[in-house]
Protein backbone atom coordinates (compact mmCIF):
# COMPACT_ATOMS: atom_id res chain seq x y z
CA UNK A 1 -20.33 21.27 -14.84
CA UNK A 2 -17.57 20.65 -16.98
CA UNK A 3 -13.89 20.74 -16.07
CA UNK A 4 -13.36 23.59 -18.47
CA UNK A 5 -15.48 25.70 -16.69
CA UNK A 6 -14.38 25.07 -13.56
CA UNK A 7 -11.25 26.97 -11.88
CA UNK A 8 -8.23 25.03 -13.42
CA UNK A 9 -4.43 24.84 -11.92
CA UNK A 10 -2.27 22.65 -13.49
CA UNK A 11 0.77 21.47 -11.01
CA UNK A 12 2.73 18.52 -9.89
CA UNK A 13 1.59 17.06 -6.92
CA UNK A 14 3.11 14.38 -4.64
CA UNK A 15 1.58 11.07 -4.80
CA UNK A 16 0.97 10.87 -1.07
CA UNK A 17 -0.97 14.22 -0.93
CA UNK A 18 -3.61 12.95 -3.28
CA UNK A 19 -6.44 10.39 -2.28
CA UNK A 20 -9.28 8.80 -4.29
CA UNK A 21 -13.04 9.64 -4.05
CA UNK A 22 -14.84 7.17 -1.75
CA UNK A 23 -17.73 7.58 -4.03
CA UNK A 24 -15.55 7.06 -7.03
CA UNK A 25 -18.10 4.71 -9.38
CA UNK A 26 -15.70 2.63 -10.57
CA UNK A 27 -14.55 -0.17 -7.67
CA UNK A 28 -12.30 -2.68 -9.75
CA UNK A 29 -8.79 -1.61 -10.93
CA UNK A 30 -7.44 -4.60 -13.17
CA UNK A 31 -3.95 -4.99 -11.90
CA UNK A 32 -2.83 -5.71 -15.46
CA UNK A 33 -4.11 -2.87 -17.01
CA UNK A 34 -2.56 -0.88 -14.11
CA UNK A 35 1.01 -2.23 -14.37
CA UNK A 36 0.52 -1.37 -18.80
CA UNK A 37 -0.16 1.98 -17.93
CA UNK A 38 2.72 2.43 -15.69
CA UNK A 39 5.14 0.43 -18.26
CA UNK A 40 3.68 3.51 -20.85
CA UNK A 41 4.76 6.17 -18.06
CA UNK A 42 8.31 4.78 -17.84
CA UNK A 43 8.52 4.76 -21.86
CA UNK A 44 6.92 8.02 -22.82
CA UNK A 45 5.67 9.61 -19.04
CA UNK A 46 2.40 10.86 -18.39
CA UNK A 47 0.45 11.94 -21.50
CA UNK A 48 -2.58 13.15 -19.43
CA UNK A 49 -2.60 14.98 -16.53
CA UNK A 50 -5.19 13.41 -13.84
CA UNK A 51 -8.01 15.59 -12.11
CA UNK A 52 -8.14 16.35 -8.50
CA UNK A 53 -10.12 19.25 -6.59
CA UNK A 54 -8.68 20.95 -2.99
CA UNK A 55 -9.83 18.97 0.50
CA UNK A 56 -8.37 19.78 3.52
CA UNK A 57 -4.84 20.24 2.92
CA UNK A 58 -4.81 17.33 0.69
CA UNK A 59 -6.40 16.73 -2.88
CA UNK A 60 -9.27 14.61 -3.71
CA UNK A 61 -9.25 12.86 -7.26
CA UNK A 62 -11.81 13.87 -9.34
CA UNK A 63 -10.87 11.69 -12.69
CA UNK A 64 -8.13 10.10 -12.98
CA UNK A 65 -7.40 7.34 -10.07
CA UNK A 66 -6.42 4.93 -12.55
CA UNK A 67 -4.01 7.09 -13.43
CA UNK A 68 -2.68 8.00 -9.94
CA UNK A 69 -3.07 4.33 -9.02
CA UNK A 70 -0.69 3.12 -12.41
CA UNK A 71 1.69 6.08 -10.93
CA UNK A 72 2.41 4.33 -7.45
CA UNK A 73 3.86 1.75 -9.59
CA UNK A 74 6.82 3.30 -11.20
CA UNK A 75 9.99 2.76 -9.61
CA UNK A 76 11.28 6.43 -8.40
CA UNK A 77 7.37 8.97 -9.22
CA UNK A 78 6.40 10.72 -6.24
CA UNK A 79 4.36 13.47 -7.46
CA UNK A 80 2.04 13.21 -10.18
CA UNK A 81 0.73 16.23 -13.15
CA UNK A 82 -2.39 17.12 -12.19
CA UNK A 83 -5.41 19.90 -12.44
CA UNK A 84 -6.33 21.37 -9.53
CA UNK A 85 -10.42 22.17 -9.94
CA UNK A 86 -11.64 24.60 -7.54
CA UNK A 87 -15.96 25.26 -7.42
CA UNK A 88 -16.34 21.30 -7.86
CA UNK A 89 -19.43 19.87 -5.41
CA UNK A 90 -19.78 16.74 -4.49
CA UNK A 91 -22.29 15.67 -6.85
CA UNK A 92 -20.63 17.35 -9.66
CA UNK A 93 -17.29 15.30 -8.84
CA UNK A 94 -19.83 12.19 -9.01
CA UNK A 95 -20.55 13.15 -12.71
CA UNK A 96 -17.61 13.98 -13.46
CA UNK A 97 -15.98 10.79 -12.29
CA UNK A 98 -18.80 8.92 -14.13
CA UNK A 99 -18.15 10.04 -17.48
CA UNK A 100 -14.74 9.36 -17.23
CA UNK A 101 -15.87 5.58 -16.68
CA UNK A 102 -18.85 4.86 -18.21
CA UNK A 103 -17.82 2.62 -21.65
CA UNK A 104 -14.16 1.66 -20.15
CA UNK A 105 -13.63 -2.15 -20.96
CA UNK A 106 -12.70 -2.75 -16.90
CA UNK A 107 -15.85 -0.91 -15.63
CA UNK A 108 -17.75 -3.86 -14.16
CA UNK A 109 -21.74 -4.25 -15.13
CA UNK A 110 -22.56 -3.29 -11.65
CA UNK A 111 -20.35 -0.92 -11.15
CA UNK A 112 -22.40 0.75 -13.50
CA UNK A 113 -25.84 -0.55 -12.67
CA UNK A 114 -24.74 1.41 -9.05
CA UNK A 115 -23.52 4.54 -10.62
CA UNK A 116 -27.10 5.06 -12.40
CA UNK A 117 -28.75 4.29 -9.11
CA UNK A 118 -26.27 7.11 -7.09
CA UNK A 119 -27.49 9.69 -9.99
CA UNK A 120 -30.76 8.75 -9.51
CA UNK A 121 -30.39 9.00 -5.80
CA UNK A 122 -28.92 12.94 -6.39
CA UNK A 123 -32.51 13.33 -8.05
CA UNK A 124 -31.16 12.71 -11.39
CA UNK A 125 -34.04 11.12 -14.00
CA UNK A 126 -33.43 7.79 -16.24
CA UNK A 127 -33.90 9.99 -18.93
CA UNK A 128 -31.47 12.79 -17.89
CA UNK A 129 -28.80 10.21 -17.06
CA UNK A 130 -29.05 8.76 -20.81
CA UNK A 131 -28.67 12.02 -22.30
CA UNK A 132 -25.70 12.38 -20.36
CA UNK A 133 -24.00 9.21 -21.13
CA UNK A 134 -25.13 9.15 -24.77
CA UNK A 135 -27.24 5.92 -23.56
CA UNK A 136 -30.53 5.34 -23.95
CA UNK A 137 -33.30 5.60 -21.40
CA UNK A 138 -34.24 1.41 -21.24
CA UNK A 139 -30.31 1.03 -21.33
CA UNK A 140 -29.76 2.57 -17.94
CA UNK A 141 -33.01 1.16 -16.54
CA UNK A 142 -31.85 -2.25 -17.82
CA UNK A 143 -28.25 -1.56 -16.08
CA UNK A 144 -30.31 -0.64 -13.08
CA UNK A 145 -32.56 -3.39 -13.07
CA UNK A 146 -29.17 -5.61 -11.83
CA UNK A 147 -29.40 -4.31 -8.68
CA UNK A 148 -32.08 -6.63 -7.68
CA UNK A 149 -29.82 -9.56 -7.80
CA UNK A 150 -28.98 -11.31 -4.97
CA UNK A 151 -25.16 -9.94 -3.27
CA UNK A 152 -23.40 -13.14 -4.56
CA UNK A 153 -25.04 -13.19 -7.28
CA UNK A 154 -24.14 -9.64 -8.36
CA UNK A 155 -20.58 -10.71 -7.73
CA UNK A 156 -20.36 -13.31 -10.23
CA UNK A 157 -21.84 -10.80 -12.85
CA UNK A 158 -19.28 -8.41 -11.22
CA UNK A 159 -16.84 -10.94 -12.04
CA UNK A 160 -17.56 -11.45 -15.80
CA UNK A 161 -18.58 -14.80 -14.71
CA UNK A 162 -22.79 -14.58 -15.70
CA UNK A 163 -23.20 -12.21 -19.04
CA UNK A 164 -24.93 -9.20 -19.23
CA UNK A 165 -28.28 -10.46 -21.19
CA UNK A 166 -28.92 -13.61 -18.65
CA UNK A 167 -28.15 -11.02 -15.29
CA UNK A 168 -31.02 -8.93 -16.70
CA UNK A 169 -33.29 -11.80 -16.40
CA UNK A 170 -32.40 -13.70 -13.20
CA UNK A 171 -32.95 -9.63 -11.96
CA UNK A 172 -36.52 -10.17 -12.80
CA UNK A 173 -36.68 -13.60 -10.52
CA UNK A 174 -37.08 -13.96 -6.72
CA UNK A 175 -34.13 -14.59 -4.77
CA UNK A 176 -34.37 -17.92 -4.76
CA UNK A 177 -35.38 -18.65 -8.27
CA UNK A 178 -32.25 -16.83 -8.73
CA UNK A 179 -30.54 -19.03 -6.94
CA UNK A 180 -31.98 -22.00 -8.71
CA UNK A 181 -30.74 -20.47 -12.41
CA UNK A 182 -27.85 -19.94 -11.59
CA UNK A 183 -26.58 -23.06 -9.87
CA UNK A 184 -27.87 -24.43 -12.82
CA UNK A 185 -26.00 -22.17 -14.69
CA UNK A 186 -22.80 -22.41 -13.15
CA UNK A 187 -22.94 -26.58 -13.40
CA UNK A 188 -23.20 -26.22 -17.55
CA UNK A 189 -26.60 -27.27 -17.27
CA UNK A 190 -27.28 -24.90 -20.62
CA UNK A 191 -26.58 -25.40 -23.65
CA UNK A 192 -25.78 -21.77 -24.47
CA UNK A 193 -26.78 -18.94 -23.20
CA UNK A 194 -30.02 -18.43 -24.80
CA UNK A 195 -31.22 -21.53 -23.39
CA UNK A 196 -30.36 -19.78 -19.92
CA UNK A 197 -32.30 -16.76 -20.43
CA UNK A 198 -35.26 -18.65 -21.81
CA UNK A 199 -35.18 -20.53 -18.90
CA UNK A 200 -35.13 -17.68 -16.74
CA UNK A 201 -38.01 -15.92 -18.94
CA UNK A 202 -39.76 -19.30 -17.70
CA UNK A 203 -39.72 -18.91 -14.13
CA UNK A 204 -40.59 -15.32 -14.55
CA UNK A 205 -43.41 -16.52 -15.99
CA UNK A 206 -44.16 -19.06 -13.62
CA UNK A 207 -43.89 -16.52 -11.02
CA UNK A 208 -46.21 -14.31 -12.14
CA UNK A 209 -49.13 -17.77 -12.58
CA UNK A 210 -49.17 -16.85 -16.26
CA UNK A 211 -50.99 -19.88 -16.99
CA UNK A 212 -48.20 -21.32 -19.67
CA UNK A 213 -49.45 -24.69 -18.18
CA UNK A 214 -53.06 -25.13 -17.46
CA UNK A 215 -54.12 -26.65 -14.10
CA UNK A 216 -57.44 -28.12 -15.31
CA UNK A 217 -57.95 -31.90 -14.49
CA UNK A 218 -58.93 -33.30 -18.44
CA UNK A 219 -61.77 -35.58 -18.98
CA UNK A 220 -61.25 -38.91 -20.49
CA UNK A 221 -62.25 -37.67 -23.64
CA UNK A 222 -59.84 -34.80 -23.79
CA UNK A 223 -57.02 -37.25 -22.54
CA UNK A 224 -58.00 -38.93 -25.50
CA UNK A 225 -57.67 -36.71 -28.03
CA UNK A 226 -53.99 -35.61 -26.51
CA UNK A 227 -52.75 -38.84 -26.68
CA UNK A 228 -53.96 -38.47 -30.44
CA UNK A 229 -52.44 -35.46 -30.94
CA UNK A 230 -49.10 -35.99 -29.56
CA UNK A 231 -49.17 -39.26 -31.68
CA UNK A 232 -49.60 -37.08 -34.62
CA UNK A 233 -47.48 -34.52 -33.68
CA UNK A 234 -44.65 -37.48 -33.14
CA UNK A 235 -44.83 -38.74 -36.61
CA UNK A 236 -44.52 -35.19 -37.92
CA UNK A 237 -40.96 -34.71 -36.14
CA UNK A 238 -40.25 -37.95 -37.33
CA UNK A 239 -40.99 -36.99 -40.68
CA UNK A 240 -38.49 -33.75 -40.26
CA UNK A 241 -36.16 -36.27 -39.04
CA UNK A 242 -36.04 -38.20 -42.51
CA UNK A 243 -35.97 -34.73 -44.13
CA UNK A 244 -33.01 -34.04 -41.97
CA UNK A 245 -31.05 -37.26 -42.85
CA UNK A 246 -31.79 -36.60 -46.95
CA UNK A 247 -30.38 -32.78 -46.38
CA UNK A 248 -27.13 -34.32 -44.99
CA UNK A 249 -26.64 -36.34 -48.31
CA UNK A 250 -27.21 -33.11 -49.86
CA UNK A 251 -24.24 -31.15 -48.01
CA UNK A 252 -22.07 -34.24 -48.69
CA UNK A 253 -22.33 -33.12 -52.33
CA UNK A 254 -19.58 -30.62 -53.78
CA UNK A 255 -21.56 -27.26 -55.73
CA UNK A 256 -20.87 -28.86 -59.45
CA UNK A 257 -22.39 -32.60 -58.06
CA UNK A 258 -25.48 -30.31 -56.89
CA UNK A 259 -25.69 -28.06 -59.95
CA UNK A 260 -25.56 -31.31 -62.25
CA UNK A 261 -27.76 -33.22 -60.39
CA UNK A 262 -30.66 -30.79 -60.41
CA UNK A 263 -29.78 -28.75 -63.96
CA UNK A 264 -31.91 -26.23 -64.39
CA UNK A 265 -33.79 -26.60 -61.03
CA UNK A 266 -31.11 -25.20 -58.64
CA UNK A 267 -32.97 -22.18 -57.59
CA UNK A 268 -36.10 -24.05 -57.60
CA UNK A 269 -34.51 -26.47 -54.96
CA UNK A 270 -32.69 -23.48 -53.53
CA UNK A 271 -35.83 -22.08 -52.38
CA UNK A 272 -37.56 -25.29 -51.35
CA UNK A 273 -34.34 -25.69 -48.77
CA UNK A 274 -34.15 -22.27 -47.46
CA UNK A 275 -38.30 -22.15 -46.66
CA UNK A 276 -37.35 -25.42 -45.13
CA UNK A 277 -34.28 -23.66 -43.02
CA UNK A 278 -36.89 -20.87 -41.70
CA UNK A 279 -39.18 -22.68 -40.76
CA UNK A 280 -37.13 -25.07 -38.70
CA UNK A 281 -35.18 -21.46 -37.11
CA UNK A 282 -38.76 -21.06 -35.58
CA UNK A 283 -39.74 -24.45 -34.32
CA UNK A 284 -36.11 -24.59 -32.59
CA UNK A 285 -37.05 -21.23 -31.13
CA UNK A 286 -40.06 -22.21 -29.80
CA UNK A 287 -39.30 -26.09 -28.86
CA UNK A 288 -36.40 -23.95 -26.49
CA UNK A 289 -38.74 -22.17 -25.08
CA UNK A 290 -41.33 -25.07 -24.60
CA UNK A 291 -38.31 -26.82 -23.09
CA UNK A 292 -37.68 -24.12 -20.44
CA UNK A 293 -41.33 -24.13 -19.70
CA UNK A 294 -41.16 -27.83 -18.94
CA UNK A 295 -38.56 -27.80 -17.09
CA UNK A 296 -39.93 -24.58 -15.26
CA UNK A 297 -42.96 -26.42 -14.37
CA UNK A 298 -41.70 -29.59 -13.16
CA UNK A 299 -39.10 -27.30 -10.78
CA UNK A 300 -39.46 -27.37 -7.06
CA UNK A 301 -37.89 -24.46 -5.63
CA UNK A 302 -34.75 -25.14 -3.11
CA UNK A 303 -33.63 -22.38 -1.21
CA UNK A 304 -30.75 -24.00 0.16
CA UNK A 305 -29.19 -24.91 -3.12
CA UNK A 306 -26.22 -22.74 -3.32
CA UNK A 307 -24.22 -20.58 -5.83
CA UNK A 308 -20.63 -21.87 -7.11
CA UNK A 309 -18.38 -19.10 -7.53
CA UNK A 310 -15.25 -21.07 -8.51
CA UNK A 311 -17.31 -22.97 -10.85
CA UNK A 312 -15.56 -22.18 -14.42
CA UNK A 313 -17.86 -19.96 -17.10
CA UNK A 314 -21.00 -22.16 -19.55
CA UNK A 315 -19.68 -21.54 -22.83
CA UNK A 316 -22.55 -21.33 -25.36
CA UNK A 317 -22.37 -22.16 -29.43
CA UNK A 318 -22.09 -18.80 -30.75
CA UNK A 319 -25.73 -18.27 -31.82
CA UNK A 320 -27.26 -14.80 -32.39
CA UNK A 321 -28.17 -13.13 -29.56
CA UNK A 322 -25.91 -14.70 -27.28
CA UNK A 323 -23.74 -11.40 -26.39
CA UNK A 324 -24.27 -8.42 -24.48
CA UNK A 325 -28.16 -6.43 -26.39
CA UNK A 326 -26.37 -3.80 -28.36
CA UNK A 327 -27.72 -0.23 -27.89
CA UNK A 328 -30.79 -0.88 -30.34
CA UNK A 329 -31.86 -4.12 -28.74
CA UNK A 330 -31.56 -2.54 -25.42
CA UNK A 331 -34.05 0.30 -26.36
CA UNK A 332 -35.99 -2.62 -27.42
CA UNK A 333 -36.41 -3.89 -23.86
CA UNK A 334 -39.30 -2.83 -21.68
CA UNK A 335 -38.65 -1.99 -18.27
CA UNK A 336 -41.45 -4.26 -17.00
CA UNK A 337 -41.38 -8.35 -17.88
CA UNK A 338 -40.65 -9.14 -21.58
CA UNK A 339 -43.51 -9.45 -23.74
CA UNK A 340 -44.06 -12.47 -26.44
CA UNK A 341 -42.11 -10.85 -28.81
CA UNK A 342 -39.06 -10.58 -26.81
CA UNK A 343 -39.17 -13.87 -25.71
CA UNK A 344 -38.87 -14.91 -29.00
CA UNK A 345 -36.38 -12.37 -30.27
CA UNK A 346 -34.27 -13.84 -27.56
CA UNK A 347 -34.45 -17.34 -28.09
């Protein structure tokens, strides 16, 4: 139910008769943004009036509270312009107080995660609550998915402190794998934050005995061949190495040294390079994740390692991937463990 169709009175109301919805979505109020809004009502007043419906002999705000709170600030307001909404239940107020939310900058991830979850609980479907929201249906099962982290946890994701793509995988973990990501986490043990969610992909995987690792005692022959192997395998990378070091003379060189130096051969080279720049794209992709794995496997789980709050934020290179999954890469996501693919993409 929309506000237009509901009953509508528009009056002034004092501050003092109005309180907010306990089941208002929306828990965090930056104090900033509050005292802003109030500086705009003592320039230009209030350009919106807020939304309340009739309880008791008082009013109940329906959308709005950021409003009403920004209000208490000026020096002088005690009554606020408001429309009164008669015929509103309480699970229509919910929706309504939703909508207003859902997208605003200071609307925490799990603020929203719990929001979904009270819909659902009013026997609202995922797929409902996207159509509502203009979200899609893996985007508000991925928000809900963060309710599985632990409390403190959830706080520091609450807190901006852990980003949105690396909560969705510690929500995937056990409690205390959790735990053991994100103390790592919080010391800067990662490089960026890809390297965090591929090493939370890793536990995940060792979780679920996936088999990334096999178990199998090898025979001396087999031993053998390894040690061959990873000989081989050495010389390659040193080999990339060398190719490495001769690119670097190469970017030393200004465009006219490069197009002299290889005259009528630049595209040929040109090509030769970039093949070479794909190709190493995906062994970095998978030597991250091989490097998670390792480091997955070699892990002994510590329960009583605990979570550093005041610990300041990892801050990653700026590599692809490392912000929030837009809207397309969210419908992307499967509600159950990521597959291959998406461990990959997300590397």
């Amino acid at each position: 139910m929309s506000v237009t169709e509901a009953n509508i009175e528009v009056m002034a109301i004092p501050l003092a008769d109005i309180e907010p919805n306990p089941d208002q979505p929306r828990k965090f109020f930056d104090e900033a943004k509050l005292e802003e809004l109030a500086a705009q009502f003592r320039s230009v007043g209030q350009l919106q009036p807020i939304v309340v419906r009739p309880d008791g002999d008082k009013f109940q705000i329906v959308m709005g509270e950021r409003r009403w709170r920004a209000m208490h600030l000026v020096e002088g307001a005690t009554t606020i312009e408001a429309k009164v909404v008669s015929s509103v239940d309480d699970e229509q107020a919910f929706v309504m107080g939703i909508s207003e939310n859902i997208g605003r900058a200071d609307m925490t991830l799990m603020e929203e995660a719990q929001a979904y979850a009270d819909l659902v609980g009013f026997g609202y479907q995922a797929e409902r609550i996207a159509e509502m929201f203009g979200k899609t249906t893996d985007y508000v099962r991925w928000r809900m998915d963060l309710l599985n982290l632990t409390t403190d946890i959830a706080e520091l994701v609450a807190e901006g402190k852990i980003k949105a793509d690396f909560a969705w995988y510690l929500s995937k973990l056990t409690p205390a794998n959790q735990k053991v990501a994100v103390t790592r986490y919080m010391k800067g043990d990662f490089r960026t934050e890809t390297d965090a969610s591929t090493f939370a992909q890793a536990l995940r995987m060792k979780e679920n005995q996936e088999g990334f690792f096999s178990e199998r005692e090898l025979s001396d022959k087999e031993k053998e061949d390894k040690a061959k192997e990873r000989k081989q395998a050495k010389g390659r990378v040193d080999q990339v190495e060398r190719a490495g070091t001769l690119l670097e003379e190469l970017t030393k060189m200004t465009p006219s040294e490069l197009a002299d130096l290889f005259e009528g051969e630049v595209g040929k080279q040109l090509d030769a390079v970039e093949r070479v720049r794909k190709a190493a794209a995906e062994a970095v992709k998978k030597l991250r994740k091989a490097k998670a794995m390792s480091e997955a496997k070699q892990l002994t789980v510590r329960p009583e390692l605990e979570v550093e709050p005041e610990a300041e934020e990892v801050e990653g290179d700026e590599v692809e991937g490392e912000e929030e999954p837009s809207e397309a890469e969210l419908a992307e996501v499967a509600t159950e463990e990521p597959s291959e693919a998406e461990l990959e993409a997300a590397a």
